[in-house]
Every structure is written in C-alpha cells, then in structure tokens.
PDB file of N, CA and C in Angstrom:
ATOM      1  N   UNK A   1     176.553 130.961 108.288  1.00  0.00           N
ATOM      2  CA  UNK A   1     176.737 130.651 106.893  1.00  0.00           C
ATOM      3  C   UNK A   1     176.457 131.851 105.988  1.00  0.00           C
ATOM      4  N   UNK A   2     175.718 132.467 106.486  1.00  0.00           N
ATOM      5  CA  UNK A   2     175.313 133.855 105.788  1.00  0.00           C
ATOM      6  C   UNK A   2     176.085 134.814 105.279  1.00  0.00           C
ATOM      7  N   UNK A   3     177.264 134.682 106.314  1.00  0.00           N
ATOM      8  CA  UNK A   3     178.493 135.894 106.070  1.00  0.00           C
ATOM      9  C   UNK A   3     179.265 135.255 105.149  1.00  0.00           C
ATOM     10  N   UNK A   4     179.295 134.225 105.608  1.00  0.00           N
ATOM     11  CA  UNK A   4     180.485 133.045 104.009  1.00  0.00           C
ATOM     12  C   UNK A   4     179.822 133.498 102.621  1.00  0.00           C
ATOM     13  N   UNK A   5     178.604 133.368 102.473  1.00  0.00           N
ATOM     14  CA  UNK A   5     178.032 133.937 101.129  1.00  0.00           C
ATOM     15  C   UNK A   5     178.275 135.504 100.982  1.00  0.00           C
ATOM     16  N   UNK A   6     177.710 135.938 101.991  1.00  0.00           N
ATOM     17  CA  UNK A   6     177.908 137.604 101.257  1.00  0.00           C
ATOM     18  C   UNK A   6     179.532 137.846 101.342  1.00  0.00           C
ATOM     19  N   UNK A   7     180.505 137.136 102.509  1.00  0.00           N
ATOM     20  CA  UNK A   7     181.743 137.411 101.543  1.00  0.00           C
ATOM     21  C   UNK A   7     182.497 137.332 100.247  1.00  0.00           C
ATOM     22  N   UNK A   8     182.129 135.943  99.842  1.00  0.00           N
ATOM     23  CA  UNK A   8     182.362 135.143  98.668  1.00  0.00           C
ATOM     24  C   UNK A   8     181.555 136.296  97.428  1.00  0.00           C
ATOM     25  N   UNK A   9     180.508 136.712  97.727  1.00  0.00           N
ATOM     26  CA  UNK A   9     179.725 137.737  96.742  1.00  0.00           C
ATOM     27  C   UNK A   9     180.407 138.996  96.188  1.00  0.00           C
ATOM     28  N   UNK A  10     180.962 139.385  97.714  1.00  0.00           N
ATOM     29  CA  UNK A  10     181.838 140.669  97.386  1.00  0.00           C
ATOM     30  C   UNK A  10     182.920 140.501  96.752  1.00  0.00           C
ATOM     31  N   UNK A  11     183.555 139.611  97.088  1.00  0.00           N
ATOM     32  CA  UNK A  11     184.736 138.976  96.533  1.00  0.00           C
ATOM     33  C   UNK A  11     184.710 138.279  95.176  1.00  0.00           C
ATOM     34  N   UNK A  12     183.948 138.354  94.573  1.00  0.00           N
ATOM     35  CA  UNK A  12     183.736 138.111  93.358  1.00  0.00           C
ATOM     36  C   UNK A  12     183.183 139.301  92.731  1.00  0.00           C
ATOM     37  N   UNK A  13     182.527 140.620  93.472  1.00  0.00           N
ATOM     38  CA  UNK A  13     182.086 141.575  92.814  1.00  0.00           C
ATOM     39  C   UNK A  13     183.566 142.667  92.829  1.00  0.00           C
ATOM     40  N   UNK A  14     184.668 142.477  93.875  1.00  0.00           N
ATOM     41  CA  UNK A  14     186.020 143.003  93.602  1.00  0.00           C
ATOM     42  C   UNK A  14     186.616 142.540  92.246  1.00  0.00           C
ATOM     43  N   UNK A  15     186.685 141.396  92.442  1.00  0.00           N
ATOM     44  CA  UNK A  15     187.138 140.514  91.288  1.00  0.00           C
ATOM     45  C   UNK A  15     186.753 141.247  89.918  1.00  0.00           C
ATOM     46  N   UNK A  16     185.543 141.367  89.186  1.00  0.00           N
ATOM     47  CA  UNK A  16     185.399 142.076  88.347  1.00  0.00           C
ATOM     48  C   UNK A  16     185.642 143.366  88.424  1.00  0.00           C
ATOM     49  N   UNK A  17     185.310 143.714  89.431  1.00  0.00           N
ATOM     50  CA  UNK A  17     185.480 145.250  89.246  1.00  0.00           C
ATOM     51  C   UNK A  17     187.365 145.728  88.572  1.00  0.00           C
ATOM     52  N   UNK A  18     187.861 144.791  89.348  1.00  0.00           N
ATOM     53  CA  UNK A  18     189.203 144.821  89.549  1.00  0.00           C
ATOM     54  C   UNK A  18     190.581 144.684  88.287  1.00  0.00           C
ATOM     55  N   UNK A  19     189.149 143.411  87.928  1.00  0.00           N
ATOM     56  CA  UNK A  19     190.469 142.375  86.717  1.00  0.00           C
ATOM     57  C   UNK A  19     191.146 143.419  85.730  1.00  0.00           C
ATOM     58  N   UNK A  20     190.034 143.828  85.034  1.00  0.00           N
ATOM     59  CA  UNK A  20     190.823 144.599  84.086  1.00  0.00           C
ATOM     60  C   UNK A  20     192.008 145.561  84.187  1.00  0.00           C
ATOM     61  N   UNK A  21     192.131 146.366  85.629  1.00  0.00           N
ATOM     62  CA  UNK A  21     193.140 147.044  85.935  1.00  0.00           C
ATOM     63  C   UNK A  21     194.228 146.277  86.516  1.00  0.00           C
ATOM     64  N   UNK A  22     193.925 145.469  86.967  1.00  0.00           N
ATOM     65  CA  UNK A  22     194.985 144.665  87.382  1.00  0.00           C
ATOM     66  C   UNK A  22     195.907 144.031  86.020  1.00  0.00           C
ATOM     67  N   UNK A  23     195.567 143.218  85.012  1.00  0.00           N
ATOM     68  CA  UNK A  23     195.992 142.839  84.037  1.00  0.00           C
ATOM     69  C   UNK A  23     196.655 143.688  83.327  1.00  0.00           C
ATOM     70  N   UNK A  24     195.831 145.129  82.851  1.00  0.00           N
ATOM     71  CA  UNK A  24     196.711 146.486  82.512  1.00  0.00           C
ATOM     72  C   UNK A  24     197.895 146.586  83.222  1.00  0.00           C
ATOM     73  N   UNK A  25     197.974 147.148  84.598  1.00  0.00           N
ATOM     74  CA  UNK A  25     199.159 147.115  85.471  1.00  0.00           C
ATOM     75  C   UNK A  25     200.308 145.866  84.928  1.00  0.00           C
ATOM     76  N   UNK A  26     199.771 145.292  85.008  1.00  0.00           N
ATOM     77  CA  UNK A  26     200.913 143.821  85.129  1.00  0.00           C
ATOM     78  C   UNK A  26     201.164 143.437  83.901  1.00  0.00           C
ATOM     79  N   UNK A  27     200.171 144.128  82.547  1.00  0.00           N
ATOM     80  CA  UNK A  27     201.187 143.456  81.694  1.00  0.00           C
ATOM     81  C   UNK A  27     201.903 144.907  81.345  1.00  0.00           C
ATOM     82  N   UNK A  28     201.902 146.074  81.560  1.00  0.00           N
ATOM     83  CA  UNK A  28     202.607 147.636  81.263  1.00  0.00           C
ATOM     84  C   UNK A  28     203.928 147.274  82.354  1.00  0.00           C
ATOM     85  N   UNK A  29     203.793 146.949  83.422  1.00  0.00           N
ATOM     86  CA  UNK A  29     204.680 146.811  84.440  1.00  0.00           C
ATOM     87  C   UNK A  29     206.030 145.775  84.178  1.00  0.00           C
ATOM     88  N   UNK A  30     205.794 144.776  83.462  1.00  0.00           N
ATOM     89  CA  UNK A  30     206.487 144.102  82.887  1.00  0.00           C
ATOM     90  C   UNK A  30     207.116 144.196  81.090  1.00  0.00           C
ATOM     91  N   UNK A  31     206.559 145.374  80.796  1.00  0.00           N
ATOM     92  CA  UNK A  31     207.281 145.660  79.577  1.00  0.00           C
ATOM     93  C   UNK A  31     208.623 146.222  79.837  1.00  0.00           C
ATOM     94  N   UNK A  32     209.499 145.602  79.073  1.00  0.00           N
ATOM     95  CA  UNK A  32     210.547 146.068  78.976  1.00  0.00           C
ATOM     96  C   UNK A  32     211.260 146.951  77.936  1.00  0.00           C
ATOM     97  N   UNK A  33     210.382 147.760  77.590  1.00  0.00           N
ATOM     98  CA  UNK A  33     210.335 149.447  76.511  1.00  0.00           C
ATOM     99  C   UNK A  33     210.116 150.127  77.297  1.00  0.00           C
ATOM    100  N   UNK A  34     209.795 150.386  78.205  1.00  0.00           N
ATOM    101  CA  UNK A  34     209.041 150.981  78.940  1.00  0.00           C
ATOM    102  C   UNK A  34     210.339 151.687  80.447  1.00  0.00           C
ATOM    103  N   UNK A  35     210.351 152.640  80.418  1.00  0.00           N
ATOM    104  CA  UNK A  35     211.198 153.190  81.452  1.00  0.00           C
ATOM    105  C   UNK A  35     211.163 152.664  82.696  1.00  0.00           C
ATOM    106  N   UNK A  36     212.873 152.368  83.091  1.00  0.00           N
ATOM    107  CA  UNK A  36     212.601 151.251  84.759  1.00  0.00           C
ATOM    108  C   UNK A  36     211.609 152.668  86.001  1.00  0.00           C
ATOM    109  N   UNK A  37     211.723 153.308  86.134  1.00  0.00           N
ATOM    110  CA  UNK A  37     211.177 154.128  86.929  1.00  0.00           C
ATOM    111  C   UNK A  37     209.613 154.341  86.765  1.00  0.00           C
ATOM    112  N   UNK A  38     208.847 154.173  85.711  1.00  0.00           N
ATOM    113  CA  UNK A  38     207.378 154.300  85.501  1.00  0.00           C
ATOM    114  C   UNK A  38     207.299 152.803  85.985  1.00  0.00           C
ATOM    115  N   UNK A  39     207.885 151.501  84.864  1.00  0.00           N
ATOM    116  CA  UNK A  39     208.038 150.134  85.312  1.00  0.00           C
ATOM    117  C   UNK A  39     207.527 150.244  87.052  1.00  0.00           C
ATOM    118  N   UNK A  40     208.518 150.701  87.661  1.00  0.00           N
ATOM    119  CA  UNK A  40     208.339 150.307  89.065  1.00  0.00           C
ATOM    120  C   UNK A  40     207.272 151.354  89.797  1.00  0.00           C
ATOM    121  N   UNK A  41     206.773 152.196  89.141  1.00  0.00           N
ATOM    122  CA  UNK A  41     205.677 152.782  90.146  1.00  0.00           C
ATOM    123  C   UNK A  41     204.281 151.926  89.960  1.00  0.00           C
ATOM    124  N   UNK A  42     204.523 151.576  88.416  1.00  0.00           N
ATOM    125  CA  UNK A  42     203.521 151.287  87.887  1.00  0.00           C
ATOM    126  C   UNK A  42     203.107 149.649  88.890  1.00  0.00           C
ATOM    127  N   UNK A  43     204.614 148.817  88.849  1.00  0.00           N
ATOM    128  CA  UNK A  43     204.095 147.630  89.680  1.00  0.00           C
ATOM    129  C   UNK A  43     203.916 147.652  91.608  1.00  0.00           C
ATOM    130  N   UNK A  44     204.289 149.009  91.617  1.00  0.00           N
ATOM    131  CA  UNK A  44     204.062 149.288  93.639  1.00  0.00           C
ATOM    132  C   UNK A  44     202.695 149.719  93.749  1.00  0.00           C
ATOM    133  N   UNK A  45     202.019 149.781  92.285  1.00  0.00           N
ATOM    134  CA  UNK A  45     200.430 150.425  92.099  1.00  0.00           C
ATOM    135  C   UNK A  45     199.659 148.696  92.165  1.00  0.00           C
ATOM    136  N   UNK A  46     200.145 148.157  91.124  1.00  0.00           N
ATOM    137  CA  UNK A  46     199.677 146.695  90.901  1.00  0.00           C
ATOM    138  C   UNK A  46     200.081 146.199  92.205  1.00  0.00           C
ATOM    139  N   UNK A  47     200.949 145.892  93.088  1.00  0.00           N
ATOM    140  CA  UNK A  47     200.736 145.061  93.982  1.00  0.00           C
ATOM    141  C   UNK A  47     200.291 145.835  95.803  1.00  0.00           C
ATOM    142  N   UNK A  48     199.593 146.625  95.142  1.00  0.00           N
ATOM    143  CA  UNK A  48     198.970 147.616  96.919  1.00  0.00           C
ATOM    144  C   UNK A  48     197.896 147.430  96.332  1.00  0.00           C
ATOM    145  N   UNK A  49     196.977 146.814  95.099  1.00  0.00           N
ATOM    146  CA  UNK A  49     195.605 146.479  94.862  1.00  0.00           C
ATOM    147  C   UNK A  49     195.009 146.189  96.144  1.00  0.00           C
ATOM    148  N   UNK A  50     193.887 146.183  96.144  1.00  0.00           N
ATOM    149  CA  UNK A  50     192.868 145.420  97.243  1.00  0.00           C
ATOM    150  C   UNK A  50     193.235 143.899  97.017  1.00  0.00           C
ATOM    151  N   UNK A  51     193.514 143.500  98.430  1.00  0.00           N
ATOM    152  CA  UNK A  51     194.345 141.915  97.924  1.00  0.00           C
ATOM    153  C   UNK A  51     192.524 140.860  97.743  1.00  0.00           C
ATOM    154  N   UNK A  52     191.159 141.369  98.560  1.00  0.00           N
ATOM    155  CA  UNK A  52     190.549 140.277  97.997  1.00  0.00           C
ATOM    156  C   UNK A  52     190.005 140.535  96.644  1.00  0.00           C
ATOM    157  N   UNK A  53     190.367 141.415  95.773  1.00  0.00           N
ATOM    158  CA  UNK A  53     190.419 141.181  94.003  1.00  0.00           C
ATOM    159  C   UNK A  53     190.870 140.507  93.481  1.00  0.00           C
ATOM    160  N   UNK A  54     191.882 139.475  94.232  1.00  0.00           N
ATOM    161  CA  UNK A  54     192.712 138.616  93.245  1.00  0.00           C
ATOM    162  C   UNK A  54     191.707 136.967  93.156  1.00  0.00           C
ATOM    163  N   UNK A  55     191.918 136.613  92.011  1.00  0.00           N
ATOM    164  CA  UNK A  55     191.448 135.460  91.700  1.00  0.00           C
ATOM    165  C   UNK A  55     191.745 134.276  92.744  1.00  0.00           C
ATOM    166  N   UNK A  56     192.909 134.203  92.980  1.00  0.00           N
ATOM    167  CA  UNK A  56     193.348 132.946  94.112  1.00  0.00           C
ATOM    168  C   UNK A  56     192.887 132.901  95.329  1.00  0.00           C
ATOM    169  N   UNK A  57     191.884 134.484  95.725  1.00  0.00           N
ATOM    170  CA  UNK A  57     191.232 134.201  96.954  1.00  0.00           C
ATOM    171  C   UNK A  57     189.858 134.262  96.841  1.00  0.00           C
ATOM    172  N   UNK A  58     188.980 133.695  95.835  1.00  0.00           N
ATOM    173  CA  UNK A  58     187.767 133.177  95.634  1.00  0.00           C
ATOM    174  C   UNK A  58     187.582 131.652  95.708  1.00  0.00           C
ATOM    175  N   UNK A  59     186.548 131.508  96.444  1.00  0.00           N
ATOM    176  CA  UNK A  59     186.308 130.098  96.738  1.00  0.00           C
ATOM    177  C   UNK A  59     184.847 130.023  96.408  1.00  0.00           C
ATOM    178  N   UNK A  60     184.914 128.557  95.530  1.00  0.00           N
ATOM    179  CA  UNK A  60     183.631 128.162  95.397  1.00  0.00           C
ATOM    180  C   UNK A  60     182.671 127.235  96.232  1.00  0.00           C
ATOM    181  N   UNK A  61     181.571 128.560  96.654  1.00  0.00           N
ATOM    182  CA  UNK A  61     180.726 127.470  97.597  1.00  0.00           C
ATOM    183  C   UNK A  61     179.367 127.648  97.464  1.00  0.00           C
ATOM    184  N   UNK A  62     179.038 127.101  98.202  1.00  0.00           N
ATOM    185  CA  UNK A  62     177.490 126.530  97.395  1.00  0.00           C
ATOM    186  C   UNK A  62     176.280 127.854  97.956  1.00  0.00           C
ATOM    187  N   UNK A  63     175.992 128.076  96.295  1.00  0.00           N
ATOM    188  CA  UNK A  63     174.962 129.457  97.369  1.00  0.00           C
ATOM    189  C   UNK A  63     173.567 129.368  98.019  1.00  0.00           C
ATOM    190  N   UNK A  64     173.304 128.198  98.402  1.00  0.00           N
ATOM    191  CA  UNK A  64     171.947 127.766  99.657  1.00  0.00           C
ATOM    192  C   UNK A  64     172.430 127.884 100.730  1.00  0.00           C
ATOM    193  N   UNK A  65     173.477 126.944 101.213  1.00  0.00           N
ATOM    194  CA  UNK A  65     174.234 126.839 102.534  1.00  0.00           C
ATOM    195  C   UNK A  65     175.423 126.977 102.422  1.00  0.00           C
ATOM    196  N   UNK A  66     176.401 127.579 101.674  1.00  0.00           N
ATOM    197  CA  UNK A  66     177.642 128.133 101.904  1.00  0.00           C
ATOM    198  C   UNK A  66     178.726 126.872 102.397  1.00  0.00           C
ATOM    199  N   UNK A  67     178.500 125.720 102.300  1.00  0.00           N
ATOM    200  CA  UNK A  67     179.378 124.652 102.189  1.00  0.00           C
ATOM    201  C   UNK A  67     180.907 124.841 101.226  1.00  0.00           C
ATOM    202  N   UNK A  68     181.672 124.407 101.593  1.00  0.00           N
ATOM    203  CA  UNK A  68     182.519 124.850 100.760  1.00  0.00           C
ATOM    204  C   UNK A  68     183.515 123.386 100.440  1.00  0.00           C
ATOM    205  N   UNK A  69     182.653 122.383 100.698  1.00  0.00           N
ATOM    206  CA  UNK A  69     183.523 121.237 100.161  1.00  0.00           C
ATOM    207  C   UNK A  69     182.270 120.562  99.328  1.00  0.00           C
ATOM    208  N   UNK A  70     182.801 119.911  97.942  1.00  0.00           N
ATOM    209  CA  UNK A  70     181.947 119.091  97.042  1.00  0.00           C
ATOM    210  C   UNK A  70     180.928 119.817  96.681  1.00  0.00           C
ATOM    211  N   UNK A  71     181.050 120.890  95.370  1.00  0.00           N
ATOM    212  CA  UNK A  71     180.988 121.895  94.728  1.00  0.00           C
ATOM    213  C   UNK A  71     180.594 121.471  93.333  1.00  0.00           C
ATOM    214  N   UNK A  72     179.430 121.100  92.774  1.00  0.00           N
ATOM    215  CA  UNK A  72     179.164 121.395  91.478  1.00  0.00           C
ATOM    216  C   UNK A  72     179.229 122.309  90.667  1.00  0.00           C
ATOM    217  N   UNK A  73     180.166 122.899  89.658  1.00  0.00           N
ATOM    218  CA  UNK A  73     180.291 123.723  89.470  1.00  0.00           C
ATOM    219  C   UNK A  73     178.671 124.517  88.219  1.00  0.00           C
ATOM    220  N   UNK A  74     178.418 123.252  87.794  1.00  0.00           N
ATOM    221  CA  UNK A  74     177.322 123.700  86.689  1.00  0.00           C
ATOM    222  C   UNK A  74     176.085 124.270  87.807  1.00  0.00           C
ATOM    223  N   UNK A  75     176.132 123.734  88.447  1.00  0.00           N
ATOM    224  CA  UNK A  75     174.830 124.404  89.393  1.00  0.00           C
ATOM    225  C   UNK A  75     175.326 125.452  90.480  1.00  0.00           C
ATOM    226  N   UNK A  76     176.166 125.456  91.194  1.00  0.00           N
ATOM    227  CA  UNK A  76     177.424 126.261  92.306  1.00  0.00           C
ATOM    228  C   UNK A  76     176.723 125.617  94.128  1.00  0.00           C
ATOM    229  N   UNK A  77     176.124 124.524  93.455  1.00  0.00           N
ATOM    230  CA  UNK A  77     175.369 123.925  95.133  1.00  0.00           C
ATOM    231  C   UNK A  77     176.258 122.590  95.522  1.00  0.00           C
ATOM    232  N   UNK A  78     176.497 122.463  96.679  1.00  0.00           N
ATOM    233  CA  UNK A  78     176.781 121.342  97.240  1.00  0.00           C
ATOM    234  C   UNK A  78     176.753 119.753  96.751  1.00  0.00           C
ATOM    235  N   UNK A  79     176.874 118.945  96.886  1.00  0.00           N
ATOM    236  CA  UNK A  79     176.376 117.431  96.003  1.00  0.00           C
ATOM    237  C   UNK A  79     174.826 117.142  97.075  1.00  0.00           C
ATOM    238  N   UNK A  80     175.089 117.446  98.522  1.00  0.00           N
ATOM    239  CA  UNK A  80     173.540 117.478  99.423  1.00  0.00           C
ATOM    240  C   UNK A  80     172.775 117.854  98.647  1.00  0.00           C
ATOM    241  N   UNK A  81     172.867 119.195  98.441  1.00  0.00           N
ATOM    242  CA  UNK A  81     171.956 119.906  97.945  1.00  0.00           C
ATOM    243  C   UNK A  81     171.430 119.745  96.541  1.00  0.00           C
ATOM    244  N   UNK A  82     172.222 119.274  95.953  1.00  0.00           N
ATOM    245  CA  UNK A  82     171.838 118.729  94.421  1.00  0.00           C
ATOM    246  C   UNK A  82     170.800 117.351  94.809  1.00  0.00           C
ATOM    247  N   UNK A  83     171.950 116.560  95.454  1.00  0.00           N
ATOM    248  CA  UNK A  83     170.339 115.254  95.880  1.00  0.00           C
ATOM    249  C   UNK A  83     169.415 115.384  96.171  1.00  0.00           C
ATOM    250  N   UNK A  84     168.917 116.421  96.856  1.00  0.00           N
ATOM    251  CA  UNK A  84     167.782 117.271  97.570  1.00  0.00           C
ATOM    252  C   UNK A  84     166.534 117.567  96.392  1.00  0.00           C
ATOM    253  N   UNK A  85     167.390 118.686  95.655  1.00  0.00           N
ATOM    254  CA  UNK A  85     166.575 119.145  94.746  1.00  0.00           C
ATOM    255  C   UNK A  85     166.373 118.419  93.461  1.00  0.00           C
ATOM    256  N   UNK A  86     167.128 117.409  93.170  1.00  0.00           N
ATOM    257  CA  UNK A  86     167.072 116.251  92.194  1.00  0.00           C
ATOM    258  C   UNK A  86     166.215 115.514  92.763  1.00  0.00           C
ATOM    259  N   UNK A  87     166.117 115.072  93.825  1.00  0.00           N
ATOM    260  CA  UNK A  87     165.176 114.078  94.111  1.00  0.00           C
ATOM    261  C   UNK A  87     163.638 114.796  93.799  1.00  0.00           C
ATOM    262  N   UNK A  88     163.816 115.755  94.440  1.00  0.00           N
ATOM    263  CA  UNK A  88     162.269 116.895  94.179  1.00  0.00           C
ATOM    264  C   UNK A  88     162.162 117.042  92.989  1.00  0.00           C
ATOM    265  N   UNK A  89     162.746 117.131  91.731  1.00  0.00           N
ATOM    266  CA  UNK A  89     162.433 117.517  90.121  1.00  0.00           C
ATOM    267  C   UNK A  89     162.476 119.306  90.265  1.00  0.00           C
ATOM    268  N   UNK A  90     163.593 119.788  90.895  1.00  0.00           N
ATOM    269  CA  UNK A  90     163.573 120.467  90.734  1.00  0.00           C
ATOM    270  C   UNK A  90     164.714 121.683  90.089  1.00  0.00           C
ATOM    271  N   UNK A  91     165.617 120.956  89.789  1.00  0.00           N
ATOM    272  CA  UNK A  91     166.651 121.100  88.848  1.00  0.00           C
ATOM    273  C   UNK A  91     166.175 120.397  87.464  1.00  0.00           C
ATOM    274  N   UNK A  92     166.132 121.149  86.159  1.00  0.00           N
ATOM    275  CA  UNK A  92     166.082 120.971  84.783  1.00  0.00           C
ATOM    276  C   UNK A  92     167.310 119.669  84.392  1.00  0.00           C
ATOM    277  N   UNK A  93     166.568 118.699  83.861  1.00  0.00           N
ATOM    278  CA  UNK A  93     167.696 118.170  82.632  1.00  0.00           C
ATOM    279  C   UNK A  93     168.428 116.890  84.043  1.00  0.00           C
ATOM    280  N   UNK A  94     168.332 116.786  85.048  1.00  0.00           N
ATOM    281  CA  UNK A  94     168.562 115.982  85.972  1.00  0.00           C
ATOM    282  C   UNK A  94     167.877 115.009  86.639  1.00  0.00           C
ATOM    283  N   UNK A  95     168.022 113.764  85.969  1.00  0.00           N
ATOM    284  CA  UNK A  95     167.069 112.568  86.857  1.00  0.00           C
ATOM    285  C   UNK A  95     168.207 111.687  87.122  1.00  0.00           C
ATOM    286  N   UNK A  96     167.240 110.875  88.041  1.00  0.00           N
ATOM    287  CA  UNK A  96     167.678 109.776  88.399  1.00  0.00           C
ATOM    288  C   UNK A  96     168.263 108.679  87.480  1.00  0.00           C
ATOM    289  N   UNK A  97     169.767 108.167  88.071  1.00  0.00           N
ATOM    290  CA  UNK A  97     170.106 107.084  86.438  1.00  0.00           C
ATOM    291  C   UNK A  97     170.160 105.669  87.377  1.00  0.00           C
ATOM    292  N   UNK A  98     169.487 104.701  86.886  1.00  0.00           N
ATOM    293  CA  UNK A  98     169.787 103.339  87.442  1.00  0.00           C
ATOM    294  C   UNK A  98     169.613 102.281  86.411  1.00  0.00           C
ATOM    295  N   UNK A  99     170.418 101.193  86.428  1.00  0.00           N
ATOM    296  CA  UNK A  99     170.460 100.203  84.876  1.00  0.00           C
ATOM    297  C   UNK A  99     169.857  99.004  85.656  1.00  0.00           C
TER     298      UNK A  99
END
C-alpha cells in the first residue's frame, strides 16, 4: 500500500509542477494567429509532456491505507477509516447522528 501512496504523491507533485506549462502550450498551440509551423512544434512539445502530469491520471485515495474505493473527499480517507476515527473523536466537527 505504501507505493500506491508515494505514487499518487508524485503524481500530484508532477501535476503542479506541470499545469501551468501545459495549459500555456495548449492554449498558444491552438491559436489560430499564430504560424501553422510554431502551432505544430509548439503542440509535439505539449503532447511528449510527462504523461503522469496530466490530471486524468490522478486518483483519489485514502492517505492511511491507500484504498482507492469510497473516498471522502473533505478528509481524503476511506469511509473505514472515517468510522474508525469518528468513532474515536478524532476528526473535528464529526459525531455521531441518530433520531
């Protein structure tokens, strides 16, 4: 489970590193003022990026145990793991609701 987190880490530390040049590229690459020959170096630059910078290959998973199904996003833990530490009082602003 260990490697699922520190991948997901890096891959989100590409991600920033990344975004802003990527968005530059792609929206210069798609201007159409802009000479077809720069146009196209400019987008063979944008799409040889490091492919795990792109947004569509980040996955959200839970950073205790690296679960990657049933994902709270306000906390980034599992729904287990939320019951866990909810039951303990150890998440802020989260109790138990029963009528």
């Amino acid at each position: 489970m260990q490697k699922k987190i520190k991948k997901n880490i890096k891959q989100r530390y590409l991600f920033k590193n990344f975004e802003k040049n990527r968005l530059v590229l792609k929206i210069i690459s798609r201007n159409l003022d802009i000479k077809k020959d720069l146009r196209w170096k400019l987008n063979q630059k944008w799409f040889f990026f490091h492919q795990n910078s792109s947004i569509t290959r980040i996955k959200n998973l839970c950073v205790l145990t690296g679960r990657s199904k049933s994902i709270y996003r306000l906390f980034k833990i599992s729904r287990i793991q939320l019951r866990k530490l909810a039951s303990n009082g150890l998440l802020p602003g989260v109790s138990k609701y029963s009528w």
